[in-house]
C-alpha atoms as a PDB file:
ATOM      1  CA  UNK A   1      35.080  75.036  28.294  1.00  0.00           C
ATOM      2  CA  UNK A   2      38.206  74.669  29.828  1.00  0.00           C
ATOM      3  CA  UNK A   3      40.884  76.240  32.067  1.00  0.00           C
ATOM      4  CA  UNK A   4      42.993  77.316  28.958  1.00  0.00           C
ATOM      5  CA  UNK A   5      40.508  77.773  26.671  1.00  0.00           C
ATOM      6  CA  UNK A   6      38.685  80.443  29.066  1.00  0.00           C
ATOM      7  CA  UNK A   7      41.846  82.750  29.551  1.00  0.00           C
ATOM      8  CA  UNK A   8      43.323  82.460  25.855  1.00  0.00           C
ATOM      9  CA  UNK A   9      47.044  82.548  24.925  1.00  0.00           C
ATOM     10  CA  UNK A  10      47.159  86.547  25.841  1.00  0.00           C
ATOM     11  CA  UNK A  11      46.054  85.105  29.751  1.00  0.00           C
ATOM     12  CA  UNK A  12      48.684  82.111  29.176  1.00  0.00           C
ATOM     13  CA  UNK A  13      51.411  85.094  28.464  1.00  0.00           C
ATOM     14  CA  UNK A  14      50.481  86.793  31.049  1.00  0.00           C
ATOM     15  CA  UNK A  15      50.181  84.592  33.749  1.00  0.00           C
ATOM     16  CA  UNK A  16      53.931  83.237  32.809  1.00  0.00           C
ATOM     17  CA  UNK A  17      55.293  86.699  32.928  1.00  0.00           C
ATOM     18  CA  UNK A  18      54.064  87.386  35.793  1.00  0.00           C
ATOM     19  CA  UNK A  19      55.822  83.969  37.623  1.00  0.00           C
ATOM     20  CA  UNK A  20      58.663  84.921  35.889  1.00  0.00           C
ATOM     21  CA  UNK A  21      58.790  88.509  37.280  1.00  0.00           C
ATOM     22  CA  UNK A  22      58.094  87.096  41.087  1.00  0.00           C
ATOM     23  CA  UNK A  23      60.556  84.776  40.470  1.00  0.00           C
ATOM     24  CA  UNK A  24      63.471  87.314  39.890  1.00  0.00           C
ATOM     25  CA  UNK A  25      61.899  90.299  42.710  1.00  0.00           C
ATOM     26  CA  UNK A  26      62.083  87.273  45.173  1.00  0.00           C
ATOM     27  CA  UNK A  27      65.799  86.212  44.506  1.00  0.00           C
ATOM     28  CA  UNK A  28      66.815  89.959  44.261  1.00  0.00           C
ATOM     29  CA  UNK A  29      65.002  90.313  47.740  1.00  0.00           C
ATOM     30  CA  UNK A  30      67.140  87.419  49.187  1.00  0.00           C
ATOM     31  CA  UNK A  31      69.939  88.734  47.602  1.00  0.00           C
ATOM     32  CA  UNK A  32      69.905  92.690  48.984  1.00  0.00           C
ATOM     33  CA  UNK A  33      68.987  91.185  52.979  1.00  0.00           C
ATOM     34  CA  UNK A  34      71.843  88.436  52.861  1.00  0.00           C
ATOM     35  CA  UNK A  35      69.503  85.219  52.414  1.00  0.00           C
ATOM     36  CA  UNK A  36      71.309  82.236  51.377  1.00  0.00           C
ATOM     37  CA  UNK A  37      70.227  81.379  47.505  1.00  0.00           C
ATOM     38  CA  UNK A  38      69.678  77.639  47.374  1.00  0.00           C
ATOM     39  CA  UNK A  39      69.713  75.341  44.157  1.00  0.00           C
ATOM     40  CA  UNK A  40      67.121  73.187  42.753  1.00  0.00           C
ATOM     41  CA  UNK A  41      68.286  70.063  45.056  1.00  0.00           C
ATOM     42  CA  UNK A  42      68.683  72.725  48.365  1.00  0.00           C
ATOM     43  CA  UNK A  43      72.235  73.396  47.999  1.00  0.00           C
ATOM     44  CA  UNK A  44      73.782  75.973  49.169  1.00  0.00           C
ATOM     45  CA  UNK A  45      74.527  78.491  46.240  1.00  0.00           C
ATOM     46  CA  UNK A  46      75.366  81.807  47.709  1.00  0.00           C
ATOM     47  CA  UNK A  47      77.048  83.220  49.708  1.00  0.00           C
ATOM     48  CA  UNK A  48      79.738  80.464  49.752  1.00  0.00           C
ATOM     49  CA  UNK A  49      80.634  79.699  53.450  1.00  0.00           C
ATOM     50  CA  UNK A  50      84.405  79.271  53.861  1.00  0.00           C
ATOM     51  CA  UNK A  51      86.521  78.924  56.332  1.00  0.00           C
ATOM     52  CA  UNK A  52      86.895  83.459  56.638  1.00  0.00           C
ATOM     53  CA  UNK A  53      83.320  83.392  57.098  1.00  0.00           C
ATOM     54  CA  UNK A  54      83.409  80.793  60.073  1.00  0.00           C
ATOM     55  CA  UNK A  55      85.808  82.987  61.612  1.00  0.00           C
ATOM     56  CA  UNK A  56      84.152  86.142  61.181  1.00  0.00           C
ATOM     57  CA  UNK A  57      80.945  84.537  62.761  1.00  0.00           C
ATOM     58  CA  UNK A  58      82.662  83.275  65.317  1.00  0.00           C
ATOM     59  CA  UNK A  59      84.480  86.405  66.098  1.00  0.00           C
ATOM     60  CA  UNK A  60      81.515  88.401  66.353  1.00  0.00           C
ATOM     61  CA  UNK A  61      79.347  85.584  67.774  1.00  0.00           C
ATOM     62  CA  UNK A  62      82.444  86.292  70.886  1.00  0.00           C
ATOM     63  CA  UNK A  63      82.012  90.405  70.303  1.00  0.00           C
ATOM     64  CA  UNK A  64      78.180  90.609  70.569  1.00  0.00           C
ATOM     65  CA  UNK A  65      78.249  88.411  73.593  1.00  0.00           C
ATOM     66  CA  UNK A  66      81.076  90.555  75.087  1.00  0.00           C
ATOM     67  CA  UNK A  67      78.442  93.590  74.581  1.00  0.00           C
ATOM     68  CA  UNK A  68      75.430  91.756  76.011  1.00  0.00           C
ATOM     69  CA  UNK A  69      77.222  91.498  79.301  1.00  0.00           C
ATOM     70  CA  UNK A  70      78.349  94.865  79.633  1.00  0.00           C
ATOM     71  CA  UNK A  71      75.468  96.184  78.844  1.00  0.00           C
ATOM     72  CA  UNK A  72      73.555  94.464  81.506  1.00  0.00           C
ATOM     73  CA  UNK A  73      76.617  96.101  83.766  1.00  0.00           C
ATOM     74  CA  UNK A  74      75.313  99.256  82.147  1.00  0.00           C
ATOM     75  CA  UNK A  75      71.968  98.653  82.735  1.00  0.00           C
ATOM     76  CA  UNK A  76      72.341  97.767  86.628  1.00  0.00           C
ATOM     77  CA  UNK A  77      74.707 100.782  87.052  1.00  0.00           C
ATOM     78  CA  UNK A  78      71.952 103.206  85.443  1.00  0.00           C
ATOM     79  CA  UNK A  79      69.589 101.585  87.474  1.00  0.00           C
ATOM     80  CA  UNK A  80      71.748 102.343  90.555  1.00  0.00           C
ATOM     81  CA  UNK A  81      71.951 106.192  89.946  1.00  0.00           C
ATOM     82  CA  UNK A  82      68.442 106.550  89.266  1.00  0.00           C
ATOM     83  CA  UNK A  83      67.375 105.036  92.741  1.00  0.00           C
ATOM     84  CA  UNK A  84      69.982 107.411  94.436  1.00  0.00           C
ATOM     85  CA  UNK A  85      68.894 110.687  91.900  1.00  0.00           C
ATOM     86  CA  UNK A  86      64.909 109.522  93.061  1.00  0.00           C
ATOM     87  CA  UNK A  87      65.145 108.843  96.847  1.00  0.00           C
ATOM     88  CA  UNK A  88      65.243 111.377  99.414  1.00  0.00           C
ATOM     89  CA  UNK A  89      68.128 112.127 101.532  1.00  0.00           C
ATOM     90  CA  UNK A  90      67.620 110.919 104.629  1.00  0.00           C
ATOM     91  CA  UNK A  91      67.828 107.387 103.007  1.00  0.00           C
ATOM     92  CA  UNK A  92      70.887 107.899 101.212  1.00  0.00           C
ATOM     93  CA  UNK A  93      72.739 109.079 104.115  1.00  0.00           C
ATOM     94  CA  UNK A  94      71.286 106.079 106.249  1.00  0.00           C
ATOM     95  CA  UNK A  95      72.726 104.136 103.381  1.00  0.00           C
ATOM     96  CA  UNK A  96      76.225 105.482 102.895  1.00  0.00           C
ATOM     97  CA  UNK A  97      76.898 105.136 107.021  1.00  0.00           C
ATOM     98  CA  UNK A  98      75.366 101.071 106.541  1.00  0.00           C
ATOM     99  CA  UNK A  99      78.266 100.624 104.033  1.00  0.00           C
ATOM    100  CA  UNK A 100      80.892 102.524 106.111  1.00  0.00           C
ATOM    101  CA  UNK A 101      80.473  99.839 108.919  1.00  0.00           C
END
């Protein structure tokens, strides 16, 4: 008895719903998070990159490195004012008359 035979045409129905219904969740999935859609031959489909989107990625390629550095400014500053909020007085003192000479 065979593959085909064993299932039946209901099973055969079935199982090519089924592909049929993965098939579309998985391209709406791509779709709603911004995946590219390909083609059968792995072209590009959607979105269409132009010459707008270059720039934009570019742009805010430039912004996000921008924030990365001053954040770690941020970062060193905070970690500045917690060692002078967390050490005693004496130290700090000893510390502001170092930098005065």
């Amino acid at each position: 008895m065979g593959f085909f035979e064993l299932i039946g045409g209901p099973g055969i129905v079935m199982i090519a719903i089924s592909g049929t219904i993965g098939w579309v969740v998985t391209t709406w999935l791509k779709v709603r998070h911004g995946y590219p859609l390909e083609g059968s031959f792995g072209q590009a489909l959607k979105p269409v990159i132009n010459n707008e989107h270059v720039e934009r990625i570019r742009l805010l390629t430039t912004e996000n490195a921008q924030m990365a550095a001053e954040l770690s400014a941020m970062k060193e500053r905070l970690a500045t004012l917690e060692r002078i909020a967390t050490d005693s007085g004496s130290r700090l003192a000893h510390e502001i008359d170092r930098l005065k000479h």
